[in-house]
N, C-alpha and C. Protein backbone atom coordinates (compact mmCIF):
# COMPACT_ATOMS: atom_id res chain seq x y z
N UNK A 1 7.32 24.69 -36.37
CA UNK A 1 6.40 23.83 -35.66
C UNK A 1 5.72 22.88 -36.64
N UNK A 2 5.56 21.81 -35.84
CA UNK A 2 4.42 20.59 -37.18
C UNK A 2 3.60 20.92 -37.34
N UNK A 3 2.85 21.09 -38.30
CA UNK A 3 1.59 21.06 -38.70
C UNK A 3 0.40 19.92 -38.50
N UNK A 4 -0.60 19.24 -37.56
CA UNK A 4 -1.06 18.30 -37.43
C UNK A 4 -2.96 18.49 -38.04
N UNK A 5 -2.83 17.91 -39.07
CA UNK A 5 -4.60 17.97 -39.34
C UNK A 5 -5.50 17.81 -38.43
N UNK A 6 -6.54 18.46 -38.90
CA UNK A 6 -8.00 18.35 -38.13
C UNK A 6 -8.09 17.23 -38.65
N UNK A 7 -8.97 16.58 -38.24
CA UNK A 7 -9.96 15.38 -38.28
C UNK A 7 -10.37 15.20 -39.35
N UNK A 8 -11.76 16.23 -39.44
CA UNK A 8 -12.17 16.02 -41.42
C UNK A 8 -11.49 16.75 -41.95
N UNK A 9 -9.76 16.57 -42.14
CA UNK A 9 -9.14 17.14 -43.19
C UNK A 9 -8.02 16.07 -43.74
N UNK A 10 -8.05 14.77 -42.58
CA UNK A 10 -7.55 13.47 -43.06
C UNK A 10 -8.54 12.60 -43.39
N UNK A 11 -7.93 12.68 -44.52
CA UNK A 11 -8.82 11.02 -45.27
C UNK A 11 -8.98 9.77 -45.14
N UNK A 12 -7.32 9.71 -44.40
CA UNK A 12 -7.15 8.39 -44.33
C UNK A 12 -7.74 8.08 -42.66
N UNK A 13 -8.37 8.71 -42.44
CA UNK A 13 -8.87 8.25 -40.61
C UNK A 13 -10.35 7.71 -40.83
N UNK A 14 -10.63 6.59 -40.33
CA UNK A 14 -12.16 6.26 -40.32
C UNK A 14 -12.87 6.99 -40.07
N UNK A 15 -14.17 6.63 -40.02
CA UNK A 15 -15.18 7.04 -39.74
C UNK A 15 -15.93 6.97 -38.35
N UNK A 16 -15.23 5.64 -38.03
CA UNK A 16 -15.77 5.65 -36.62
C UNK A 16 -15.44 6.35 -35.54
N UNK A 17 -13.71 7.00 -35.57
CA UNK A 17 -13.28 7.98 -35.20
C UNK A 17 -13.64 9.24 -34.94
N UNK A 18 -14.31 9.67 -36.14
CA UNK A 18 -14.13 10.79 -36.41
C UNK A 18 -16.11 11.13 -35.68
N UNK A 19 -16.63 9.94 -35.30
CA UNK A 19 -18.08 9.80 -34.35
C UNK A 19 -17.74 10.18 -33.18
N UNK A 20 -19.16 10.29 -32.74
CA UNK A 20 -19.36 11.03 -30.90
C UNK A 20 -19.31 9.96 -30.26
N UNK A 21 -18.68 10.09 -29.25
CA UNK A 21 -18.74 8.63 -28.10
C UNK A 21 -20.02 8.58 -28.04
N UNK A 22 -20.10 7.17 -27.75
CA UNK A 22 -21.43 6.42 -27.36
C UNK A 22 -22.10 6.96 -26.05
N UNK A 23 -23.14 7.10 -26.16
CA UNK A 23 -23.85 7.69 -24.42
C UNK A 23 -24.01 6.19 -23.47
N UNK A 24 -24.02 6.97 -22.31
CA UNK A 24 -24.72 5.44 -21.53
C UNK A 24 -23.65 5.52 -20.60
N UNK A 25 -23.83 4.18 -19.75
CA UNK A 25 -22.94 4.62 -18.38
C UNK A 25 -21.20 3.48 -18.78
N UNK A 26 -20.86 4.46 -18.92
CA UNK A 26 -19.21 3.69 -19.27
C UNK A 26 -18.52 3.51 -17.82
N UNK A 27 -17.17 3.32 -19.04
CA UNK A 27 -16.30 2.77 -17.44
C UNK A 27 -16.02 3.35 -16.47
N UNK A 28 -16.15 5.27 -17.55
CA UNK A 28 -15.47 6.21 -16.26
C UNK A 28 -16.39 6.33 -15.37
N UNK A 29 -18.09 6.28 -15.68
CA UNK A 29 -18.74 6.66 -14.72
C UNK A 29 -19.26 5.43 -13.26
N UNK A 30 -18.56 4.65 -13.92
CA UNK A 30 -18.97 3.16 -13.02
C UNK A 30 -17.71 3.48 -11.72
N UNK A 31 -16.63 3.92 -12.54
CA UNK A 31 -15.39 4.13 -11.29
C UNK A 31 -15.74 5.04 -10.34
N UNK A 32 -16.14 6.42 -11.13
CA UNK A 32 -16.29 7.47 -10.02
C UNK A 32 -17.60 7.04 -9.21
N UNK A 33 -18.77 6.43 -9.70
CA UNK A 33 -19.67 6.03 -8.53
C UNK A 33 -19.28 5.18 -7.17
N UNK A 34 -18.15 4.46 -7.75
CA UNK A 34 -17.80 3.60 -6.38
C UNK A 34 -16.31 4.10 -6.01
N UNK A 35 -16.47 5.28 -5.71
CA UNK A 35 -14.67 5.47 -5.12
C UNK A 35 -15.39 6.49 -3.76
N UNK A 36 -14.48 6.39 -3.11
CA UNK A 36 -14.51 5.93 -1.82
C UNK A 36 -14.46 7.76 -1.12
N UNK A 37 -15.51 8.47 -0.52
CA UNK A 37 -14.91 10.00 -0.31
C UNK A 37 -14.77 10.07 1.03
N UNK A 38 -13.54 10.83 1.56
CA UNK A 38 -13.11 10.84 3.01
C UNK A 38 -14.24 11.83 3.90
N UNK A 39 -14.89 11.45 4.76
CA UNK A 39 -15.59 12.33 5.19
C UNK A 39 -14.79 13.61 5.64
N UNK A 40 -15.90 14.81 5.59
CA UNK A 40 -15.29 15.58 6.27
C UNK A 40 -14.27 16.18 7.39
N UNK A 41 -14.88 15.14 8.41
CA UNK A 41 -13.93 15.45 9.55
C UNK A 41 -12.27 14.74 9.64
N UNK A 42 -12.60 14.13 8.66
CA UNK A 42 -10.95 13.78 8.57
C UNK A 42 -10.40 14.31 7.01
N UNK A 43 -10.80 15.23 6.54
CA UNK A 43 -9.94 16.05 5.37
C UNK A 43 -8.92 16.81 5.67
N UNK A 44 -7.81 16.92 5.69
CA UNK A 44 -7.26 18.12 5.75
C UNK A 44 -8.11 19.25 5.55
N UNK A 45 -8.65 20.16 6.30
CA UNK A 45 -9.35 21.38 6.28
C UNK A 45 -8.76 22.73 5.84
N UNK A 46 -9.38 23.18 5.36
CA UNK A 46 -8.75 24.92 4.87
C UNK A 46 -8.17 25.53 6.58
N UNK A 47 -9.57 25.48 7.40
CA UNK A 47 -9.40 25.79 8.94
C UNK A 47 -7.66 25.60 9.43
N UNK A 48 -7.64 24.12 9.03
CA UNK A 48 -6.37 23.12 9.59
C UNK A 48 -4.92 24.17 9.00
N UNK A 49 -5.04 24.77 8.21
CA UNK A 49 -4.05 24.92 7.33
C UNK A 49 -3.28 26.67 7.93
N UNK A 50 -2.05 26.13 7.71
CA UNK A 50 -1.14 27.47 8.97
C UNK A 50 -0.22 28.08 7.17
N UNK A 51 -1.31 29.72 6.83
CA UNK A 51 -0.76 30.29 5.42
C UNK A 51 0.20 31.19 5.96
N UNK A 52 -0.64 31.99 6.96
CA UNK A 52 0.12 33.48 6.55
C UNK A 52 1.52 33.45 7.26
N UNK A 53 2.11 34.56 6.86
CA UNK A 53 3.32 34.24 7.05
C UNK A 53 3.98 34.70 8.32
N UNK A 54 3.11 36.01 8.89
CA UNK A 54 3.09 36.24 10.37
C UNK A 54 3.27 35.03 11.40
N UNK A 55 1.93 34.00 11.08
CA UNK A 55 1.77 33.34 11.92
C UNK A 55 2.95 31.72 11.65
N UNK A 56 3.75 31.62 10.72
CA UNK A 56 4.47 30.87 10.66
C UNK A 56 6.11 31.52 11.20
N UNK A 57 5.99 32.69 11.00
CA UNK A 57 7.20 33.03 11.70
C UNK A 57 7.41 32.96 13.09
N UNK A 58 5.59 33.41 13.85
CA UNK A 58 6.05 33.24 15.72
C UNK A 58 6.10 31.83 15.85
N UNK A 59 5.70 30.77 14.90
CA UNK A 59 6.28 29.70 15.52
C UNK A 59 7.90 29.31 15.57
N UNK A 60 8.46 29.92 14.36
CA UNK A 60 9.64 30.24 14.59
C UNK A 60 10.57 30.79 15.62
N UNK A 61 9.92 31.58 15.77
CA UNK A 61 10.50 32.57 17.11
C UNK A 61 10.14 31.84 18.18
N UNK A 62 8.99 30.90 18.61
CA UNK A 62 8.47 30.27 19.51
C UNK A 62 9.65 29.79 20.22
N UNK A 63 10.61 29.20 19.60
CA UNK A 63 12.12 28.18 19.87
C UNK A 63 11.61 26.77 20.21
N UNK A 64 10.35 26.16 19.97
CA UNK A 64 10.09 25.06 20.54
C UNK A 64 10.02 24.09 19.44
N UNK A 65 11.33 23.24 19.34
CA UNK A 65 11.81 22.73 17.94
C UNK A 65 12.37 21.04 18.50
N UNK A 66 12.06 20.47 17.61
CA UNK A 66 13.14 19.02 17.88
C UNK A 66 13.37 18.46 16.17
N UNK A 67 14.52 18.16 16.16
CA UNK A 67 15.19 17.02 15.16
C UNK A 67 15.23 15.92 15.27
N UNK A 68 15.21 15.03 13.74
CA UNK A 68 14.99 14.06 13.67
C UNK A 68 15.71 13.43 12.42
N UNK A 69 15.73 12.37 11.56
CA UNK A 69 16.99 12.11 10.66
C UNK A 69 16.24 12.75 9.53
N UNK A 70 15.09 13.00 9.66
CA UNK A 70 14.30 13.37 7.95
C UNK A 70 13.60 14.58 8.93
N UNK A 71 13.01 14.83 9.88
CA UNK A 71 12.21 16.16 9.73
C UNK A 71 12.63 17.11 11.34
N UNK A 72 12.49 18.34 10.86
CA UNK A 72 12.39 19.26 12.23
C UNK A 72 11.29 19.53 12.01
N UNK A 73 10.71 19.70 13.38
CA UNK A 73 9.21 19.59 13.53
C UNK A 73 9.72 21.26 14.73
N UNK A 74 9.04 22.26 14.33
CA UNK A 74 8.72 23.30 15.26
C UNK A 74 6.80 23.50 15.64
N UNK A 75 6.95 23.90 16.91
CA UNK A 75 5.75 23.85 17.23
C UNK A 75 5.19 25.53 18.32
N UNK A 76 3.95 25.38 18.27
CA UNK A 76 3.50 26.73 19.44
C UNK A 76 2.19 26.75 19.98
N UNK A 77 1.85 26.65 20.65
CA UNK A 77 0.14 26.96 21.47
C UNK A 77 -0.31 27.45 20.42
N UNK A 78 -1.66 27.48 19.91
CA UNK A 78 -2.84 28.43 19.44
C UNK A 78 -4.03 28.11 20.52
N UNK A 79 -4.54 29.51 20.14
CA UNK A 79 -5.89 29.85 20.99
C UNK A 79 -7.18 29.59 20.38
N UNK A 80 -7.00 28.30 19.48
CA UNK A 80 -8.13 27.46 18.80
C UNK A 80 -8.34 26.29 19.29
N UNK A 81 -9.52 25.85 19.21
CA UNK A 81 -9.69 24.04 19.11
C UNK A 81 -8.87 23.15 18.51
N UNK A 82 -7.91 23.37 17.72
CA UNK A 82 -7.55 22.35 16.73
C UNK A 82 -6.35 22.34 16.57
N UNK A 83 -5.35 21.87 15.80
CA UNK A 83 -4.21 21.71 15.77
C UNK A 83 -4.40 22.83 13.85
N UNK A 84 -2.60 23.43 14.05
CA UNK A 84 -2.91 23.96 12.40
C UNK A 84 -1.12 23.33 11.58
N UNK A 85 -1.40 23.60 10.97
CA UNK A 85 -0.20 22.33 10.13
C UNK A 85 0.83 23.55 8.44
N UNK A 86 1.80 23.19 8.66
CA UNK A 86 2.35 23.52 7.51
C UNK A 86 3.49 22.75 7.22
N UNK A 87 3.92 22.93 5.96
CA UNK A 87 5.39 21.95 5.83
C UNK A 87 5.87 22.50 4.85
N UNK A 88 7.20 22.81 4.89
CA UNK A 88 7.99 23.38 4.49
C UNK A 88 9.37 22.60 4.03
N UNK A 89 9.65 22.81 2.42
CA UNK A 89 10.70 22.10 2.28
C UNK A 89 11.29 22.74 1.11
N UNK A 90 12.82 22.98 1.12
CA UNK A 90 13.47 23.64 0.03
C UNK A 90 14.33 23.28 -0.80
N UNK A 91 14.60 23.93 -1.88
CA UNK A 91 15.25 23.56 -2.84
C UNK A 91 16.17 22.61 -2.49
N UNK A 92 16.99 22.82 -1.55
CA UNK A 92 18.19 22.59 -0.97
C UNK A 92 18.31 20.70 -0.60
N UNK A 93 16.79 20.63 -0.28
CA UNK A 93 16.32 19.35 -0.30
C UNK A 93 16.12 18.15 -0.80
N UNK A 94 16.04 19.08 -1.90
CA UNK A 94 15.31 18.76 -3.18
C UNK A 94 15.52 19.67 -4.55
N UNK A 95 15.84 18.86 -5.27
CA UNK A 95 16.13 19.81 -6.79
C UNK A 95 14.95 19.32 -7.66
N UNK A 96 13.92 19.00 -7.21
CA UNK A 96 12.88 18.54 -8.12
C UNK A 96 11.81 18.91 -7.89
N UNK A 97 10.73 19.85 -8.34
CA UNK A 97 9.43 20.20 -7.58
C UNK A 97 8.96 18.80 -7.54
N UNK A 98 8.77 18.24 -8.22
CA UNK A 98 8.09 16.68 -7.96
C UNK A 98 7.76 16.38 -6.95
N UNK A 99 9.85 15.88 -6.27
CA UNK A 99 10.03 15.33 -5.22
C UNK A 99 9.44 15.92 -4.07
N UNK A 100 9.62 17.55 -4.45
CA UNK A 100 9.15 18.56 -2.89
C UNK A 100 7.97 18.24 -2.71
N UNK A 101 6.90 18.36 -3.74
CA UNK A 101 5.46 18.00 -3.74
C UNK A 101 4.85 16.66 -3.16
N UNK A 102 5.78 15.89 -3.49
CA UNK A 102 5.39 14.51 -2.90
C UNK A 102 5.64 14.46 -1.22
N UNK A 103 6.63 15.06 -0.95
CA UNK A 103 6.96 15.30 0.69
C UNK A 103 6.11 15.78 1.15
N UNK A 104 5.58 17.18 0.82
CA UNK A 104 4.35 17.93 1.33
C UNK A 104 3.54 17.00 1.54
N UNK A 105 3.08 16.29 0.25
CA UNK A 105 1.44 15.61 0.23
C UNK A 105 1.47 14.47 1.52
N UNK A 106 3.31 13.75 1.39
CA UNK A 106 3.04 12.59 2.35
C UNK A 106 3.13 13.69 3.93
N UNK A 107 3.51 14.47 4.05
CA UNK A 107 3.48 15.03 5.70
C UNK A 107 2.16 15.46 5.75
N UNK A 108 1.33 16.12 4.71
CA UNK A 108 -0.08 16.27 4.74
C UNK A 108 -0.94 15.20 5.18
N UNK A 109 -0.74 14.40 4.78
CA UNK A 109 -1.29 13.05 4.64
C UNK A 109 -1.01 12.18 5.83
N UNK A 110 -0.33 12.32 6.76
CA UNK A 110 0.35 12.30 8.13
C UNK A 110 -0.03 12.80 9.32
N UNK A 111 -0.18 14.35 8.58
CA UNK A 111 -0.60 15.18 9.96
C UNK A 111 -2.60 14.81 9.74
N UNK A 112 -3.21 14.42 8.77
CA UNK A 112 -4.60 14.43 8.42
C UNK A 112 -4.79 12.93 9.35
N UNK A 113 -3.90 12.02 9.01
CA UNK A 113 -4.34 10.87 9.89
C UNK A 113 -4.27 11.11 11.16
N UNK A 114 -3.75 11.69 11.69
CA UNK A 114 -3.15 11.88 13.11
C UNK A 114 -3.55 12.99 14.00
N UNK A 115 -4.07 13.70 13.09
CA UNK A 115 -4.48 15.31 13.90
C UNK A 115 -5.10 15.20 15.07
N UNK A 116 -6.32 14.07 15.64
CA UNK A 116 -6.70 14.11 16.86
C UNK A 116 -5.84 13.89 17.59
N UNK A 117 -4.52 13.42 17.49
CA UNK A 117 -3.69 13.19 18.76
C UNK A 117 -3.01 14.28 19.03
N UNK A 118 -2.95 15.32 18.39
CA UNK A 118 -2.43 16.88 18.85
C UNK A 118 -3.18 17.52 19.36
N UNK A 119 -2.81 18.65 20.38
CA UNK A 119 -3.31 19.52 20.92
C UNK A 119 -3.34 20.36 20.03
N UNK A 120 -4.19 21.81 20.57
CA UNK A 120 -4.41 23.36 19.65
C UNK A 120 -2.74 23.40 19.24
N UNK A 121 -2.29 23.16 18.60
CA UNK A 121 -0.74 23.46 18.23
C UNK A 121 -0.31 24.23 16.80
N UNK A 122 0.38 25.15 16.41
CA UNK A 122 0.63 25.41 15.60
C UNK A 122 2.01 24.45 14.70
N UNK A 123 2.01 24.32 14.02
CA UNK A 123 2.88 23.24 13.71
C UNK A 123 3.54 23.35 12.50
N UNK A 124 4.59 24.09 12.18
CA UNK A 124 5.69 23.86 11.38
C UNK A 124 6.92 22.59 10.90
N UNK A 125 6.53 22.08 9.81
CA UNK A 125 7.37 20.88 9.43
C UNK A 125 8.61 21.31 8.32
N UNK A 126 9.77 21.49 8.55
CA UNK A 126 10.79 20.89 7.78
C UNK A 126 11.62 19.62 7.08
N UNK A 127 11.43 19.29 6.12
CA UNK A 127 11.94 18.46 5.86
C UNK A 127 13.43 18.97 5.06
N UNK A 128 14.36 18.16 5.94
CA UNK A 128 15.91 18.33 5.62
C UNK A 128 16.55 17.60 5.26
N UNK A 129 15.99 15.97 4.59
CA UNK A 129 16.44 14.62 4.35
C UNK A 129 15.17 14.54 3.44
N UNK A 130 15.10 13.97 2.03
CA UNK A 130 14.39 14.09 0.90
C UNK A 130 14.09 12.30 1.34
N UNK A 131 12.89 11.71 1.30
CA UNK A 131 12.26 10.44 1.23
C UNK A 131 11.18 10.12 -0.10
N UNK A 132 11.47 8.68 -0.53
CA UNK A 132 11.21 8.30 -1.21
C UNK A 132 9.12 7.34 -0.61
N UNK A 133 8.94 6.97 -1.12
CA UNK A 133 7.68 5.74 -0.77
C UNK A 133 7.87 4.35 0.19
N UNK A 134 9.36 4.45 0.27
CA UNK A 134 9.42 2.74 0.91
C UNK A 134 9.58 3.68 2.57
N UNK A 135 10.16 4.71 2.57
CA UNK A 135 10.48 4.96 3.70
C UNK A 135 9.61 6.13 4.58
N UNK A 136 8.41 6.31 3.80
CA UNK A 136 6.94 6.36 4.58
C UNK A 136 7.22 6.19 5.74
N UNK A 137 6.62 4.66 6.13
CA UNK A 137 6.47 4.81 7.32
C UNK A 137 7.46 4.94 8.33
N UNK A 138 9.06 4.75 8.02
CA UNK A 138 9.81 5.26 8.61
C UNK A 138 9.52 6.95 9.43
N UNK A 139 9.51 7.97 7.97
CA UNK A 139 8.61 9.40 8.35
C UNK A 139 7.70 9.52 9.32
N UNK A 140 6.93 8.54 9.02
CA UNK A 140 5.26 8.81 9.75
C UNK A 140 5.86 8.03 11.07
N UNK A 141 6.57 7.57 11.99
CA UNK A 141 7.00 6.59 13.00
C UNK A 141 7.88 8.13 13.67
N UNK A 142 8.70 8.64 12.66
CA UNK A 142 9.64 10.00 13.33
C UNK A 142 8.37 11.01 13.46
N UNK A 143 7.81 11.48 12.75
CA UNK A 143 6.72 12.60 12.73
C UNK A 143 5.60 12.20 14.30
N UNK A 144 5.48 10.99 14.49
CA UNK A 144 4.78 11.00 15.72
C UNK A 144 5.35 10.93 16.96
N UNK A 145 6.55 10.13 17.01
CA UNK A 145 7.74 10.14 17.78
C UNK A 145 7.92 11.67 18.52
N UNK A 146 8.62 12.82 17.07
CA UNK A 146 8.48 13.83 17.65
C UNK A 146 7.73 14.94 18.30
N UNK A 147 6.40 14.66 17.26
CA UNK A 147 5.44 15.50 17.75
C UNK A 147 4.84 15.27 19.02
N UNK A 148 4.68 13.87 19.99
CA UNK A 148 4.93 13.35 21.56
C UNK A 148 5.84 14.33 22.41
N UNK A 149 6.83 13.66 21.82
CA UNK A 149 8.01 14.61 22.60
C UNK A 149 7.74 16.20 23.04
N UNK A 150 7.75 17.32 21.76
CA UNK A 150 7.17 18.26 22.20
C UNK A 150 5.61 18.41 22.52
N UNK A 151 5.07 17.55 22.59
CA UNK A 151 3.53 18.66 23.57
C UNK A 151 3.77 17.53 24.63
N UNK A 152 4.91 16.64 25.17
CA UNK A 152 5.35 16.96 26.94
C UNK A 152 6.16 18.14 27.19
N UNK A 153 7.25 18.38 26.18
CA UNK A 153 8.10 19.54 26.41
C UNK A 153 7.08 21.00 26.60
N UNK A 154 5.85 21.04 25.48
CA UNK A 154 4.99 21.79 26.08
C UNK A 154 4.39 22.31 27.01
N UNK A 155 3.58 21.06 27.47
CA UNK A 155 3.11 21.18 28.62
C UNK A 155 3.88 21.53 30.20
N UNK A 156 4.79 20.93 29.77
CA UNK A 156 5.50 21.24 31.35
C UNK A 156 5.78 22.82 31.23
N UNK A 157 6.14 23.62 30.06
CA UNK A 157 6.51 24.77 30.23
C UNK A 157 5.51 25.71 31.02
């Protein structure tokens, strides 16, 4: 392994370096005062969020499913106020945690804009077609598309 000096053990590094940042209100603190925080009621919520694994399997079993060119969307009644959300995407998809991570965040980020237009629904997302940034809103156009479709297929049941 390299060996990399401390600070006061190179000579050749100034002095001004080797000083405490300056106090006072810098750039970082000028940014974080003016950035912008989502209120509460539109955060993705802990509440919002479908973990355990019981309750992601009866939506499974539910059978109330539709396809689409990038996502299967499964869905099921809950006996809450709210809609609850998960998304699910595998290796198979994706060979990159990166890429998987970025899918999650954009279907997160999807179902958070949109959540008042769902009913109490439990809501399982697959993604089976890996998307990049340009084709967003393509996603977000199928993700509402389908999620319509089933809570009529719902309701009539």
């Amino acid at each position: 392994y390299p060996w990399f000096p401390r600070t006061d053990e190179n000579q050749w590094w100034s002095r001004r370096d080797q000083s405490t940042p300056r106090q006072g209100t810098g750039k970082a603190q000028r940014i974080a005062s003016s950035c912008f925080v989502v209120p509460a009621i539109h955060a993705f919520q802990k509440s919002k969020r479908l973990k355990e694994t019981d309750e992601i399997s009866s939506v499974f079993s539910f059978k109330c499913q539709l396809y689409g060119d990038y996502l299967r969307i499964l869905a099921k009644p809950n006996e809450r106020n709210h809609p609850r959300f998960t998304a699910i995407i595998r290796k198979k998809t994706s060979a990159h945690a990166v890429t998987r991570n970025y899918i999650k965040r954009c279907l997160r980020e999807i179902f958070r804009r949109h959540q008042n237009l769902f009913d109490s629904l439990d809501i399982v997302v697959l993604a089976h077609k890996s998307f990049t940034g340009n084709e967003f809103h393509q996603v977000e156009e199928e993700f509402l598309r389908l999620m319509d479709t089933l809570q009529k297929r719902l309701v009539s049941k």
